[in-house]
Protein backbone atom coordinates (compact mmCIF):
# COMPACT_ATOMS: atom_id res chain seq x y z
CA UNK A 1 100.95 91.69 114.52
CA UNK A 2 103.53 92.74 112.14
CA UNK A 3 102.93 95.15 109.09
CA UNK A 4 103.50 94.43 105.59
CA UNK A 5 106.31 96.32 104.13
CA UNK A 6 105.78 96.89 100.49
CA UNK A 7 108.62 94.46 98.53
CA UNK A 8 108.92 91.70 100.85
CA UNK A 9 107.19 88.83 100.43
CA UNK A 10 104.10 87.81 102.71
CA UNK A 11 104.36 86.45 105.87
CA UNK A 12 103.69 82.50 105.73
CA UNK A 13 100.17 82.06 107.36
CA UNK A 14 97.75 79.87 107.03
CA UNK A 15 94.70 80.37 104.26
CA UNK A 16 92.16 83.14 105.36
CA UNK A 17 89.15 81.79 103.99
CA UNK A 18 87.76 79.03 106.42
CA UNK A 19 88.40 76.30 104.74
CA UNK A 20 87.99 74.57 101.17
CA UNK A 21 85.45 71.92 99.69
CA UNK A 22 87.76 69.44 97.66
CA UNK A 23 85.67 69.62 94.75
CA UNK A 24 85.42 73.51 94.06
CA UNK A 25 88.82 75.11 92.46
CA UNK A 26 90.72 77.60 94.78
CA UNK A 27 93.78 79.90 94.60
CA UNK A 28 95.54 80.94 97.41
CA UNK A 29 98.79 83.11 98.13
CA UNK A 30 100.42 85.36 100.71
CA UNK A 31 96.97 87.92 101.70
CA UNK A 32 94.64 86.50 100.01
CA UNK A 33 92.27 83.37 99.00
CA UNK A 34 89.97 82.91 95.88
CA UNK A 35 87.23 80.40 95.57
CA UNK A 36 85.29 79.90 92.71
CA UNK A 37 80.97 78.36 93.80
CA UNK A 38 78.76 77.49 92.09
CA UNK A 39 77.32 81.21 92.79
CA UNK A 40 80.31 82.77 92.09
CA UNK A 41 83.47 84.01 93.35
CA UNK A 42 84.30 84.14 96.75
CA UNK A 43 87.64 86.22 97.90
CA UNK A 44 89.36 87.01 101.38
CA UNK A 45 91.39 88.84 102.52
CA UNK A 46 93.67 88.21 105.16
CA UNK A 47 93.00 89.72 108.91
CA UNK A 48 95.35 92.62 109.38
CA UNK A 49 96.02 92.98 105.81
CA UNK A 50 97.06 96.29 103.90
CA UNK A 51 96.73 95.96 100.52
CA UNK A 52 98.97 97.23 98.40
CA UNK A 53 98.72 97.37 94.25
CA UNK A 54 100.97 94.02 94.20
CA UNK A 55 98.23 92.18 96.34
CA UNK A 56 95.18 93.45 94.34
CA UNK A 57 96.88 93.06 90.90
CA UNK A 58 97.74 89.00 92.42
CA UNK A 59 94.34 88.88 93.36
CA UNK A 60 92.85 90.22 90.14
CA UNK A 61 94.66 87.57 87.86
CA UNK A 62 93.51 84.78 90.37
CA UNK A 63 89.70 85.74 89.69
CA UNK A 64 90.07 86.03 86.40
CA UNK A 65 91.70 82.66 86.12
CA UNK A 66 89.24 80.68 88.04
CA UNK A 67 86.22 82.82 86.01
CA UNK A 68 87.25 81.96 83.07
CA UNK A 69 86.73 85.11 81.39
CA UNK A 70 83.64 85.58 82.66
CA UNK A 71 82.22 88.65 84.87
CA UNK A 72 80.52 86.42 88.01
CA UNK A 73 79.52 87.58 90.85
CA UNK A 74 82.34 88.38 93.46
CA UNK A 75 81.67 88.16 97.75
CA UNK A 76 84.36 90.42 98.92
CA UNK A 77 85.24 89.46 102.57
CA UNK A 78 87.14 92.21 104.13
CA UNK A 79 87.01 91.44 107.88
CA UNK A 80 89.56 93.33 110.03
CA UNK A 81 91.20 94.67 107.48
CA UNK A 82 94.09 97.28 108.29
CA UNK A 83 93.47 99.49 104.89
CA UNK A 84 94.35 99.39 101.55
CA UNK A 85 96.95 102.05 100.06
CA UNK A 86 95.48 104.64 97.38
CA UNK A 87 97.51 102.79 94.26
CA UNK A 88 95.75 99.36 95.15
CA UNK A 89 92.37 101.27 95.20
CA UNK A 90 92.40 102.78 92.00
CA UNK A 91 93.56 99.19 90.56
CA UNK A 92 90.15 98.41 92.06
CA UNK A 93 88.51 100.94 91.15
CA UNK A 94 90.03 100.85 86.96
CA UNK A 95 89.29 97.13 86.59
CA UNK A 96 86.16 95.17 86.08
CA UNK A 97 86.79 92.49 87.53
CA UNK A 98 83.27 90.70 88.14
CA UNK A 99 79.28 91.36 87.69
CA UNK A 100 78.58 92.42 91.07
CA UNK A 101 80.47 92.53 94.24
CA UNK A 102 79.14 92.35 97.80
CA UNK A 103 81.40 93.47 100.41
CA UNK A 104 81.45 91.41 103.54
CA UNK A 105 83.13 92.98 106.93
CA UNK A 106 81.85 92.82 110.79
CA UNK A 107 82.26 96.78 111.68
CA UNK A 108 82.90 100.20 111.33
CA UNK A 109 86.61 99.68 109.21
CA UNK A 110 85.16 97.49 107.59
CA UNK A 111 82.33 99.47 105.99
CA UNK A 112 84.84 102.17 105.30
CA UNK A 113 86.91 100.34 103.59
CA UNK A 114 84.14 98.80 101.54
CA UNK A 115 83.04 102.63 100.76
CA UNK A 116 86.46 103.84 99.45
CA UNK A 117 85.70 101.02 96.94
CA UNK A 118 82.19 101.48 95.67
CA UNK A 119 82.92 103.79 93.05
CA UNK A 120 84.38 100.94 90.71
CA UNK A 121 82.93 100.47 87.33
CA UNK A 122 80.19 97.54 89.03
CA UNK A 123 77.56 97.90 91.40
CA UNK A 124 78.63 96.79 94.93
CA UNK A 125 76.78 96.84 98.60
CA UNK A 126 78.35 96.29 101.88
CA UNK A 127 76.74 93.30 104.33
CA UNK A 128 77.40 92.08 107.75
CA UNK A 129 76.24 88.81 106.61
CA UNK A 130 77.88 86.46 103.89
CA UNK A 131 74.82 84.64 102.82
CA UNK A 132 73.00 87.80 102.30
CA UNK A 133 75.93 88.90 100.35
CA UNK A 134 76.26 85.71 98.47
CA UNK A 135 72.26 86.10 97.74
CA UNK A 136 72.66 89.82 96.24
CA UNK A 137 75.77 89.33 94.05
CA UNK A 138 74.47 86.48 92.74
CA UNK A 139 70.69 87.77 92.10
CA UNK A 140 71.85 90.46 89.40
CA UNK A 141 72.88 87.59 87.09
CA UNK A 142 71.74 84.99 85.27
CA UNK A 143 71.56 81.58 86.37
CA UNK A 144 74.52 79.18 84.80
């Protein structure tokens, strides 16, 4: 696995979510993937990714794109992440970005990670499970 050296551009790999539906609007590039549900947002990260501010600020126009202006609900999925550099986090943690956001990861990292970024400015929970995460980000808001 190779690391990410801050100013070059991404390795080419292939999408990190698992795969679109044709008829729901996406937006992928270099680390990560954005898909907008009918419950939401749903974002990923790709494995062995450290995030620097370039990736989060990419990723932050990308949701607000395919919300529409809106604060939905956002399913984080951070599985095997590497770690995410202290000028990405405070993008994070500076911006509202959406109405709720469940963090998804499969371990230990992952639930660290997801810690050094529950201080933002909405209320987040971490989950083993993306359903249950899906169910709790989207329970906060209203139905559209």
């Amino acid at each position: 696995m190779r690391q990410t050296v801050l100013g070059t551009p991404a390795p080419a790999r292939l999408c990190p979510a698992s795969g679109h539906d044709p008829c729901v609007r996406s937006y992928c590039e270099g680390k990560f993937c954005v898909q907008s549900t009918t419950a939401g947002l749903q974002l990923w990260w790709a494995a062995g990714s450290l995030l620097n501010s370039t990736d989060v600020e990419s990723a932050h126009h990308a949701v607000r794109d395919l919300s529409e202006g809106y604060l939905l609900p956002l399913v984080v999925h951070l599985q095997a992440m590497t770690g995410i550099a202290a000028d990405a986090r405070a993008l994070i943690l500076e911006d509202e970005i959406a109405a709720r956001v469940a963090f998804v990861g499969t371990g230990p990292v992952d639930q660290v990670i997801a810690a050094f970024l529950d201080h933002g400015i909405c209320e987040s929970r971490y989950f083993e499970r993306a359903q249950l995460a899906a169910e709790w980000a989207g329970a906060g808001c209203p139905a559209t």
